[in-house]
Protein backbone atom coordinates (compact mmCIF):
# COMPACT_ATOMS: atom_id res chain seq x y z
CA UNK A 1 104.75 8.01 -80.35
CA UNK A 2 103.04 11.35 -79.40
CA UNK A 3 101.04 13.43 -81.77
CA UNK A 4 100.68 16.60 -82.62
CA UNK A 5 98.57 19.23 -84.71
CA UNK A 6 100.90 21.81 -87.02
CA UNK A 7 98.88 24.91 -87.11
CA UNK A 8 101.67 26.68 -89.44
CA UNK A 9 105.13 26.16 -91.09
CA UNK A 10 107.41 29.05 -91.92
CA UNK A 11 111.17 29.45 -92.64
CA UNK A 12 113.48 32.64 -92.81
CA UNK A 13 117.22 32.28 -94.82
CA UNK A 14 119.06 32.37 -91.27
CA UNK A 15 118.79 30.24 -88.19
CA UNK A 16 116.88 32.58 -85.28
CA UNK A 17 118.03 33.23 -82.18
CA UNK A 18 115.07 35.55 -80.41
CA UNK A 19 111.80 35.38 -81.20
CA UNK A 20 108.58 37.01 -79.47
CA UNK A 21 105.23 37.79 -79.88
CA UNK A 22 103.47 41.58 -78.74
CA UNK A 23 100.00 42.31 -79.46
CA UNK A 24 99.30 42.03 -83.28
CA UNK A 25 103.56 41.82 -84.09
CA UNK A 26 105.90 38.92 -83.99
CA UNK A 27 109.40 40.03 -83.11
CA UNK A 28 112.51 37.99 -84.25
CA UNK A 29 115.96 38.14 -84.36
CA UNK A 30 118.58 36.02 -86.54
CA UNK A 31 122.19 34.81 -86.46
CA UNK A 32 123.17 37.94 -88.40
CA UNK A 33 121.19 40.27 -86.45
CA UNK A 34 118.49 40.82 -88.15
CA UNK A 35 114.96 42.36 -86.80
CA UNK A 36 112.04 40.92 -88.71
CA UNK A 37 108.63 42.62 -87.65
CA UNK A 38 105.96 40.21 -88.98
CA UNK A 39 102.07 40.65 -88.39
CA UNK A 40 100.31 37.89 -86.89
CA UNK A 41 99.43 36.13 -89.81
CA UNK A 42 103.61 36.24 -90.57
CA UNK A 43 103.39 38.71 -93.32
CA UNK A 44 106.66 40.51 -93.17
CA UNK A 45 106.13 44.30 -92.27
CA UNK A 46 109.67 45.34 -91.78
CA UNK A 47 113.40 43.76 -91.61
CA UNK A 48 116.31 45.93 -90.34
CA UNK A 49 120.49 45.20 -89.23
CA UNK A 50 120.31 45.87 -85.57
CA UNK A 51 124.18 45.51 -86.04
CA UNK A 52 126.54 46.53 -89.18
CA UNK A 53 129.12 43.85 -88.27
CA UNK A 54 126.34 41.27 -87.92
CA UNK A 55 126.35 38.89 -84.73
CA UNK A 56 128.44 36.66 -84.80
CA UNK A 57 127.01 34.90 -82.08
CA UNK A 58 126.69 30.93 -81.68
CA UNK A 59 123.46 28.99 -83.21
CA UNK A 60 121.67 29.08 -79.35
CA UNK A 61 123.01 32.57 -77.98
CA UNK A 62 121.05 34.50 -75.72
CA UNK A 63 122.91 37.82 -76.03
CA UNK A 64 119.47 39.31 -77.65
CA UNK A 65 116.12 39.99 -75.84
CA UNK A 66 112.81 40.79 -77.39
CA UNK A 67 109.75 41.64 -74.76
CA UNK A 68 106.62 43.85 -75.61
CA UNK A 69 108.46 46.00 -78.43
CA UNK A 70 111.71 46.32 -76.48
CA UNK A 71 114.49 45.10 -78.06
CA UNK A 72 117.85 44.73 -76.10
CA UNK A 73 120.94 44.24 -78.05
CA UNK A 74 124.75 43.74 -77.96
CA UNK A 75 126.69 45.53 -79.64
CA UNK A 76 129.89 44.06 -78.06
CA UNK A 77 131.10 45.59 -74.78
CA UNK A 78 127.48 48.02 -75.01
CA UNK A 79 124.30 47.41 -74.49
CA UNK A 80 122.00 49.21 -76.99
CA UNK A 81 118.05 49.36 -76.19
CA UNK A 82 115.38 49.86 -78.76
CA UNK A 83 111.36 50.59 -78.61
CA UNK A 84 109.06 49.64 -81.68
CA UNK A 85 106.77 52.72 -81.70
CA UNK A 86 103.55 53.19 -83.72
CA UNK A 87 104.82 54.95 -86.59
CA UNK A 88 106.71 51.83 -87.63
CA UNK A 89 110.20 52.48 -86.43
CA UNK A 90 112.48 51.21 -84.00
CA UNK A 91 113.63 54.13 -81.64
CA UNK A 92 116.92 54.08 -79.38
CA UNK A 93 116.66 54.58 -75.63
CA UNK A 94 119.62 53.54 -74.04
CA UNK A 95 123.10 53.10 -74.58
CA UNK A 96 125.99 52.56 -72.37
CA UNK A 97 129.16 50.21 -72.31
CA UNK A 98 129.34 48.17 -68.87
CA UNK A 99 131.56 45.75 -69.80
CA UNK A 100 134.98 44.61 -70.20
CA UNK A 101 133.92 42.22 -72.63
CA UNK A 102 131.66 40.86 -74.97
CA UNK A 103 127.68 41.17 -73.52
CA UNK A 104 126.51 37.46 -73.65
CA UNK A 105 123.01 37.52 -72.20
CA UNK A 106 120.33 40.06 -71.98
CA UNK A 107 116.77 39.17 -70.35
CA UNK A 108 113.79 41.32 -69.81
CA UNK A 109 111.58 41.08 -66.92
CA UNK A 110 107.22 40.20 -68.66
CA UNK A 111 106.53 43.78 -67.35
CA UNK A 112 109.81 45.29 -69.01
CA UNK A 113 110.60 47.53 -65.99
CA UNK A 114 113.51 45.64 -65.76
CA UNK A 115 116.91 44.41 -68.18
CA UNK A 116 119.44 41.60 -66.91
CA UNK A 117 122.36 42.23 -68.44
CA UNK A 118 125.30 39.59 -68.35
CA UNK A 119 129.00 39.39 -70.24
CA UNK A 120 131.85 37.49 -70.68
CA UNK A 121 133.60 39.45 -67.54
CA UNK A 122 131.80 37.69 -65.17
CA UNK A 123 129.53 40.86 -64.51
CA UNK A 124 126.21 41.05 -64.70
CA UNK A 125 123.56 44.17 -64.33
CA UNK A 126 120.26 45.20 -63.60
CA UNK A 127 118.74 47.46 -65.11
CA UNK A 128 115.53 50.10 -64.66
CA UNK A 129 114.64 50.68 -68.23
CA UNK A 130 112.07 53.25 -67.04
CA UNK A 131 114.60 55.45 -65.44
CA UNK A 132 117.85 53.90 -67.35
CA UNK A 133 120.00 53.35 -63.93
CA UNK A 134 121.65 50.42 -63.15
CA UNK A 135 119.43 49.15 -60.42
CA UNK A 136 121.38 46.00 -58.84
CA UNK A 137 124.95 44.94 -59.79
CA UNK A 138 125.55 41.53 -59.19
CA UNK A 139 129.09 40.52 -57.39
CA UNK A 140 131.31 39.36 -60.20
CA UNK A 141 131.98 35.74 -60.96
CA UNK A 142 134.40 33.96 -62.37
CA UNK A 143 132.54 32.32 -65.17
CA UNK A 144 129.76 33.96 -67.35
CA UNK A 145 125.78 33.59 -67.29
CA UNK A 146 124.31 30.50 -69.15
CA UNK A 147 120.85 31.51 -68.18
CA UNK A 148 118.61 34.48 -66.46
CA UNK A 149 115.09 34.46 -65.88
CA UNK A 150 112.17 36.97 -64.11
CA UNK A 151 109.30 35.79 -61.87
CA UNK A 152 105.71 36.03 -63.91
CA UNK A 153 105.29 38.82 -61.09
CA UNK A 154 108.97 40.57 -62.25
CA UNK A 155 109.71 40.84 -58.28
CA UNK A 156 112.25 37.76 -58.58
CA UNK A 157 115.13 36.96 -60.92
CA UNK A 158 117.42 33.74 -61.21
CA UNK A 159 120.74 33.75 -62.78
CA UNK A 160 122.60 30.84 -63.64
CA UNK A 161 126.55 30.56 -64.35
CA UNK A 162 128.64 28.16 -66.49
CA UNK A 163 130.37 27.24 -63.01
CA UNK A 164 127.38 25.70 -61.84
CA UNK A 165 126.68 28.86 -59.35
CA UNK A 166 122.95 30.22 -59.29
CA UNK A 167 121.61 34.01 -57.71
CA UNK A 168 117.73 34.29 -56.96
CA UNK A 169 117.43 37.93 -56.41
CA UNK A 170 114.31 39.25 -54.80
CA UNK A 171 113.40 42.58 -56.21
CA UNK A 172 111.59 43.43 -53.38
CA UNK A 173 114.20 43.85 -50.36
CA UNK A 174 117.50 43.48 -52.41
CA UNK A 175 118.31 40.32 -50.68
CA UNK A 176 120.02 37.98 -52.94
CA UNK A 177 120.22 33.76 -52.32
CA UNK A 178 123.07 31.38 -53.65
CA UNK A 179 123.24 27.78 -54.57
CA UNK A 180 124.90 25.36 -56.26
CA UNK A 181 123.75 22.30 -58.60
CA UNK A 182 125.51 19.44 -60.14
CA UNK A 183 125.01 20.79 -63.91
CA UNK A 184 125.22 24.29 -65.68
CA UNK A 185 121.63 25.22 -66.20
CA UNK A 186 120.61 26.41 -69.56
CA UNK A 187 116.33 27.14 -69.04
CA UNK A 188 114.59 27.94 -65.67
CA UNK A 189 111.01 28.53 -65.25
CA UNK A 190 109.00 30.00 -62.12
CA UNK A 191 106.12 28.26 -60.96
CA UNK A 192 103.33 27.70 -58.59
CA UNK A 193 102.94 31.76 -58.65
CA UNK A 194 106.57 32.46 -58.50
CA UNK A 195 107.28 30.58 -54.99
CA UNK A 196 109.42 27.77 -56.86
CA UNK A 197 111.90 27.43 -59.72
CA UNK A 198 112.32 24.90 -61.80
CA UNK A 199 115.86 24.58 -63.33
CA UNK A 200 117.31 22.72 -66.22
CA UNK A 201 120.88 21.50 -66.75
CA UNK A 202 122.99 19.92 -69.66
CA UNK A 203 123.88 16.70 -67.48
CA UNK A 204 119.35 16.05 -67.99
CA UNK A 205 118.49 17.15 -64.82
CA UNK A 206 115.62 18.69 -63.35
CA UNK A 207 115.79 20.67 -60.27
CA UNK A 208 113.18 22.56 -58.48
CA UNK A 209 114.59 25.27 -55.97
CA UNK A 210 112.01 26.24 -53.47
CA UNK A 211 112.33 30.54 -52.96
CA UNK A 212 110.50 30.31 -49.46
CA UNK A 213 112.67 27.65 -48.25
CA UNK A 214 115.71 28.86 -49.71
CA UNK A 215 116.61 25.16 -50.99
CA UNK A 216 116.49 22.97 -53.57
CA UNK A 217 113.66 20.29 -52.77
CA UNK A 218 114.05 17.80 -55.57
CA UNK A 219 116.63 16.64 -58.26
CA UNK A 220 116.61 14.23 -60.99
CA UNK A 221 117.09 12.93 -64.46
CA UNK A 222 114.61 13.67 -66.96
CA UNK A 223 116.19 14.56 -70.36
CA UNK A 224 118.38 12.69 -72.92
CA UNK A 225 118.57 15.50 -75.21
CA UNK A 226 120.50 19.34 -74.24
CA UNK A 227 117.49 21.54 -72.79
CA UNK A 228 117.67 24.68 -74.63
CA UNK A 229 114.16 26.42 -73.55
CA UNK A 230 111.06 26.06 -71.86
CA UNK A 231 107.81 27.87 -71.15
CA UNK A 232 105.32 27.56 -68.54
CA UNK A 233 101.36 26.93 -69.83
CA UNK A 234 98.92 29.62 -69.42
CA UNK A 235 97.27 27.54 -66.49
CA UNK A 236 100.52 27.54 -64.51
CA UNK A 237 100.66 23.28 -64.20
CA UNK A 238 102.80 22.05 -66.84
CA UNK A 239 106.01 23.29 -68.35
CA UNK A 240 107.30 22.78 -71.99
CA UNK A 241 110.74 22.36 -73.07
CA UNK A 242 112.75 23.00 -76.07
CA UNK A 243 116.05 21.01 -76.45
CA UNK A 244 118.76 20.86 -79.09
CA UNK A 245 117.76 17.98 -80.69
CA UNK A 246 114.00 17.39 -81.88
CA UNK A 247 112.39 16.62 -78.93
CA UNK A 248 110.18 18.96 -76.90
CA UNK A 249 109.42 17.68 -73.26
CA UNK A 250 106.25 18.44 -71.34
CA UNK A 251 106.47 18.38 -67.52
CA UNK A 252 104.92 18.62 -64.34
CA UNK A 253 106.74 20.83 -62.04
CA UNK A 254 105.01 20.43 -59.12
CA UNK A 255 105.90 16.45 -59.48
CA UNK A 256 109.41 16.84 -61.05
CA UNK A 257 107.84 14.80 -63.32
CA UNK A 258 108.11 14.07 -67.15
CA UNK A 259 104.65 13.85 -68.58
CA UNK A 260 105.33 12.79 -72.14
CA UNK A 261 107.59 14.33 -74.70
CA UNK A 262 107.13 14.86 -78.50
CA UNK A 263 109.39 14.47 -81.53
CA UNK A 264 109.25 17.50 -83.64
CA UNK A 265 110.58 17.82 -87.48
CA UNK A 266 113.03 20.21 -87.09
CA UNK A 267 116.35 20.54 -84.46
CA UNK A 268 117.32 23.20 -82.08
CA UNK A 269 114.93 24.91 -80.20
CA UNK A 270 116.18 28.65 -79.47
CA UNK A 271 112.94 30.09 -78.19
CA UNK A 272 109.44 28.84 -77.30
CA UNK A 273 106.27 31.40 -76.33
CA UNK A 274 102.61 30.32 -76.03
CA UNK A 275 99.61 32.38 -77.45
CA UNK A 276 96.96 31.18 -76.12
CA UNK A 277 96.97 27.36 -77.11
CA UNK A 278 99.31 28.07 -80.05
CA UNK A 279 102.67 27.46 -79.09
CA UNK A 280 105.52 29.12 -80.99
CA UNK A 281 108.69 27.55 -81.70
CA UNK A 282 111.91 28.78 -83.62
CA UNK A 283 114.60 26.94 -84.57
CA UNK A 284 118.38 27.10 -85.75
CA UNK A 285 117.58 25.85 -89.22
CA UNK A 286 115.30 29.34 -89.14
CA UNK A 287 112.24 27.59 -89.10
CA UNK A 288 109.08 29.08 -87.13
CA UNK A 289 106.81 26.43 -86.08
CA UNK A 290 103.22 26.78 -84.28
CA UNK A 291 101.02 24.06 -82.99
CA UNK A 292 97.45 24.44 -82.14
CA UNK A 293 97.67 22.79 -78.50
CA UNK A 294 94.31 22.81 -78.52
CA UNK A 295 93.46 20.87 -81.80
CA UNK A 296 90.38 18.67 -81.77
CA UNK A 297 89.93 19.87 -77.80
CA UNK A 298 86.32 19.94 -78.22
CA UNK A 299 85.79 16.64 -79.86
CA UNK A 300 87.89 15.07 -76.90
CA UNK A 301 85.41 16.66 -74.45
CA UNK A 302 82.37 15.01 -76.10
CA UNK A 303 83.78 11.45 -76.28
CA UNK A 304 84.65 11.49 -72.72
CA UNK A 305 81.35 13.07 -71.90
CA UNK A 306 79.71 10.12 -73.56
CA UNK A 307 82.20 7.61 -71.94
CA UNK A 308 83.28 6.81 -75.47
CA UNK A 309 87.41 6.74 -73.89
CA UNK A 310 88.20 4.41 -77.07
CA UNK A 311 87.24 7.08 -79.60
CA UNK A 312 88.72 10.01 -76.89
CA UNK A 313 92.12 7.89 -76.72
CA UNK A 314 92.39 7.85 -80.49
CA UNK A 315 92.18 12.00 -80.53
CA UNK A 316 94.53 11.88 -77.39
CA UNK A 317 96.87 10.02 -79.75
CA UNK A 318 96.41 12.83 -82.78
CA UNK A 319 97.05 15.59 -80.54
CA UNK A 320 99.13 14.43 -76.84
CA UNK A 321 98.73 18.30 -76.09
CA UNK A 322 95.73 17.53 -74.62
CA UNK A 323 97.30 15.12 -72.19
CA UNK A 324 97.56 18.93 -70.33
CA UNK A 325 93.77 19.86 -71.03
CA UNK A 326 91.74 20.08 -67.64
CA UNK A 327 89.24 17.07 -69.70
CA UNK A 328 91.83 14.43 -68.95
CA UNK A 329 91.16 14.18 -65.59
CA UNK A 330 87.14 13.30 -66.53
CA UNK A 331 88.88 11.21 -68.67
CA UNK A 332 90.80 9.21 -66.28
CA UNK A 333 87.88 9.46 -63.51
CA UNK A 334 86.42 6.73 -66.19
CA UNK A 335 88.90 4.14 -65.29
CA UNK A 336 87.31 2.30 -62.34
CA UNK A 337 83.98 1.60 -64.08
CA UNK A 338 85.86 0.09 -66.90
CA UNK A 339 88.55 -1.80 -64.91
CA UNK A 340 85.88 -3.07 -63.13
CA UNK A 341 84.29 -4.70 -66.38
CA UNK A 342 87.29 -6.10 -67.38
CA UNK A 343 87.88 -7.64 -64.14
CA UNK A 344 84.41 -9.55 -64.71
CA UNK A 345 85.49 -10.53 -68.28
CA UNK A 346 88.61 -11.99 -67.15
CA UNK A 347 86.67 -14.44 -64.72
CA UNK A 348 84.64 -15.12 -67.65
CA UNK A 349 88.23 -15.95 -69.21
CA UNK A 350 87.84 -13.43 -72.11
CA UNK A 351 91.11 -11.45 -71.56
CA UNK A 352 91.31 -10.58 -75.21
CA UNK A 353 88.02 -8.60 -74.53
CA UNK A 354 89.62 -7.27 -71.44
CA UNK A 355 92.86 -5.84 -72.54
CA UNK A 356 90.86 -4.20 -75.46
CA UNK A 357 88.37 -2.64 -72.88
CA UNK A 358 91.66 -0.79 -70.71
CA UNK A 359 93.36 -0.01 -73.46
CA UNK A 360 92.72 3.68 -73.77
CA UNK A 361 94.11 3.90 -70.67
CA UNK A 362 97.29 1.72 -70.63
CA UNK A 363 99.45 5.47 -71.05
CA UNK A 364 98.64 6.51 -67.32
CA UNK A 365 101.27 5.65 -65.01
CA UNK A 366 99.08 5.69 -62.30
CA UNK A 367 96.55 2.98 -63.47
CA UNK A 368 99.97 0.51 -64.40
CA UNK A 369 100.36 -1.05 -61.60
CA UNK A 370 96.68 -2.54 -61.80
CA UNK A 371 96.86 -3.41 -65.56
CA UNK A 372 99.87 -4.94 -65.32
CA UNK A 373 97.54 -7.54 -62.70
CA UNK A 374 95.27 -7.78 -66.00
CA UNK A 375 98.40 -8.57 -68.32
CA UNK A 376 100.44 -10.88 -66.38
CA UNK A 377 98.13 -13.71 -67.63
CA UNK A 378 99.79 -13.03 -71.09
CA UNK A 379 102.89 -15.54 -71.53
CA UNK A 380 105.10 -13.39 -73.46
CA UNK A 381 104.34 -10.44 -70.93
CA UNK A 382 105.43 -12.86 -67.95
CA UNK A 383 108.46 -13.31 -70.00
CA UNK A 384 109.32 -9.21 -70.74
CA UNK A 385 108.42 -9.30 -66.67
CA UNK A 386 110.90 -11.44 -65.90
CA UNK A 387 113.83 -10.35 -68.52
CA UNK A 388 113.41 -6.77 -67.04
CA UNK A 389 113.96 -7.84 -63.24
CA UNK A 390 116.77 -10.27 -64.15
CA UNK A 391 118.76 -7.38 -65.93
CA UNK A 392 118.32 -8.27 -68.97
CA UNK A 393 117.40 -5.53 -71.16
CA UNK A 394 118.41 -6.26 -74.66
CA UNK A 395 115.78 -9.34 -74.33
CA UNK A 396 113.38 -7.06 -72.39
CA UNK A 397 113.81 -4.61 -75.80
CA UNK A 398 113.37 -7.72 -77.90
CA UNK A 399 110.53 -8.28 -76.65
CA UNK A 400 108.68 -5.40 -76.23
CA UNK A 401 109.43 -4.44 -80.29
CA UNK A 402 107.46 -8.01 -80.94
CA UNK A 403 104.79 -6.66 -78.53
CA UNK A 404 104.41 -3.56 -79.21
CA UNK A 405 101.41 -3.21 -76.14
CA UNK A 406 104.01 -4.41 -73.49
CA UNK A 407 105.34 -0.19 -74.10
CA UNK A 408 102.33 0.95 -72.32
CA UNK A 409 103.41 -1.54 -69.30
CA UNK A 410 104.28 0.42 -66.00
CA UNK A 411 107.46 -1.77 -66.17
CA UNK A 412 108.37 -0.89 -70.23
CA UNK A 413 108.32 3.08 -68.49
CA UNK A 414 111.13 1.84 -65.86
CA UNK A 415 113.26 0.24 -68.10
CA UNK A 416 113.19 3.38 -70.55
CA UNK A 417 113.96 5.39 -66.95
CA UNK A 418 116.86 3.17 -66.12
CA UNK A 419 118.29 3.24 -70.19
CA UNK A 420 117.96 7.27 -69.48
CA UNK A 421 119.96 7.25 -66.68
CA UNK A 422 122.36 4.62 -67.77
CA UNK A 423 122.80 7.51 -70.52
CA UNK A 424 123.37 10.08 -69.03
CA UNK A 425 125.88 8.09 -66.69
CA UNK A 426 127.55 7.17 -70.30
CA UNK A 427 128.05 10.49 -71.17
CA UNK A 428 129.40 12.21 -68.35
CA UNK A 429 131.92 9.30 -67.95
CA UNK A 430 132.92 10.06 -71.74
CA UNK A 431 133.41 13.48 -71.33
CA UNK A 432 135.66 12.62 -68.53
CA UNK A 433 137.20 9.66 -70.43
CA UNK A 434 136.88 8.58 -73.79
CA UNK A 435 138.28 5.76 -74.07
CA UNK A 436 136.49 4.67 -70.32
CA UNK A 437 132.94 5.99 -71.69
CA UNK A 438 132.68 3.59 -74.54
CA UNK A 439 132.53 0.88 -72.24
CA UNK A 440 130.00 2.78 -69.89
């Protein structure tokens, strides 16, 4: 089970639906519309009703956007915009009604030149906040936005539509690309400096869409749990994601890959930001939840430095965050030297000795396939072996909840890949057909 360090615990009286941090403030916005300015130690400055009516909204809307003291919001058919200025108060900039219905998405752009604007008429806007013209109107669709996002750069902007339909707009010449995926996408992320997109549906898949090629390159399952948001690290190689459910995932975009995921206390992720190595979560429940990403970093470092990978495991397994630290590839350069030594005590036939000598690194997919060689000479891993090549997985599960090491096996990971598929499978066959999905 991966591990993680709270840094702080906090809970408002309303589940959240926007939340951001600017400088020395901490911007969020509830289900009832509610602006709470907190410093950065969470000690509430000011509260205010951005809307008399209240929202309104569902528990994971998007309709409001917080970025560097701007605050977009929806008051129905018109978009209001707001600036937090020094004095302490929350100025209006813009107003204007563009819609024929209900605004369900706003987005700014990091630098906040720019607003994406999106409503329940299919229409969705651009616009130059510094000059307050619409700068791009988007051809209308017949479905509304599930998701927008901006390029780290602000130059490029994806939006996503509950008919499956996605735009990447580049701000640069106007020119505007179309595709289509299997699932409606609900977080997208741009990575490897703003060339690629990586895009997450409801169905669990992971797509990457390639801006240069103009294509999607890759597409597969990764989630069993409704992605709700995700973040890219400050380094630009992983990407973490928020879901519905308690589980965060942490990926590897460049891979498509899933590189572990965590199982947080609370449900229903509605907005993730990283400080640093404090990552910020808020939830529907209301709760704000940080995690020092970089707890016990240090301590990690020297163990590996003094090739003590039993004692550097055990801090791997208090904090996985720093399964993303730089240090874990010194980490795993350790690996030969000590498969090598087990190899020699398995000739001396002390596999006990052996198995406990690889054992910090039985987690790393790519040093499996070789362990597995070490762990075949177990009986009752031979037997999980076999149960999970003949199909049969409930013996396969049996066996690996007696064994608990066989879960670090290469093969325990493919099983748990197939079961997520097989899941998935399950549930879109239920949503088509009840009665047909039970027996999936």
């Amino acid at each position: 089970m991966a591990a993680y360090a709270t840094q702080k615990y906090f809970k408002l009286q309303n589940g959240i639906l926007e939340a951001q941090k600017s400088g020395e403030y901490i911007f969020i916005v509830d289900v009832q519309a509610v602006l709470y300015i907190f410093d950065s130690s969470y000690g509430l400055i000011t509260k205010m009703k951005l809307l008399k009516e209240g929202s309104g909204r569902h528990l994971f809307s998007k309709a409001f956007s917080v970025r560097g003291g701007f605050v977009a919001v929806p008051a129905k058919k018109t978009l209001l915009q707001a600036r937090y200025s020094e004095e302490g108060k929350l100025k209006p900039f813009f107003k204007r009604e563009l819609h024929e219905q209900d605004i369900e998405l706003t987005r700014y752009s990091p630098d906040r030149k720019h607003l994406l604007c999106a409503g329940a008429d299919g229409k969705a806007f651009l616009i130059d906040t510094k000059s307050k013209k619409i700068r791009y109107i988007f051809k209308n669709k017949p479905d509304f936005a599930s998701c927008a996002s901006f390029s780290h750069s602000g130059d490029c902007a994806v939006v996503s539509y509950f008919n499956m339909e996605n735009l990447v707009l580049n701000l640069t010449n106007d020119k505007l690309k179309h595709f289509t995926l299997n699932g409606v996408v609900e977080a997208a992320v741009f990575f490897d400096d703003d060339k690629k997109i990586l895009l997450m549906d409801r169905e669990g898949y992971s797509s990457v869409y390639d801006c240069v090629l103009g294509k999607v390159t890759d597409s597969r399952v990764l989630f069993n749990q409704w992605v709700t948001e995700a973040v890219l690290t400050g380094d630009g190689r992983y990407v973490i994601v928020g879901t519905r459910k308690n589980r965060l995932y942490l990926l590897d975009p460049f891979q498509n890959r899933a590189v572990f995921s965590v199982d947080m206390e609370d449900e229903g992720v509605t907005s993730l930001s990283l400080d640093g190595e404090v990552l910020q979560l808020t939830y529907i429940n209301g709760t704000i939840h940080t995690v020092d990403m970089g707890h016990k970093k240090d301590d990690f470092h020297v163990n590996v430095e003094v090739k003590d990978y039993a004692r550097a495991k055990k801090i791997l397994d208090e904090n996985s965050f720093l399964y993303l630290d730089p240090g874990i590839e010194k980490f795993k350069a350790g690996f030969e030297d000590i498969y090598k030594k087990a190899q020699e005590l398995i000739a001396k036939d002390r596999l006990e000795e052996a198995l406990e000598l690889v054992e910090p690194f039985m987690g790393f997919e790519e040093f499996q396939q070789s362990l597995d060689t070490l762990m075949l000479q177990k009986d009752h891993i031979a037997e999980f072996i076999e149960a999970v090549n003949e199909k049969k997985y409930p013996l396969a599960y049996q066996i690996a909840a007696k064994y608990p090491i066989i879960q670090k096996l290469n093969l325990y990971q493919k099983l748990e890949r197939q079961w997520e598929k097989v899941f998935a499978k399950a549930r879109k066959v239920l949503e088509e057909d009840p009665l047909r999905g039970k027996n999936a």
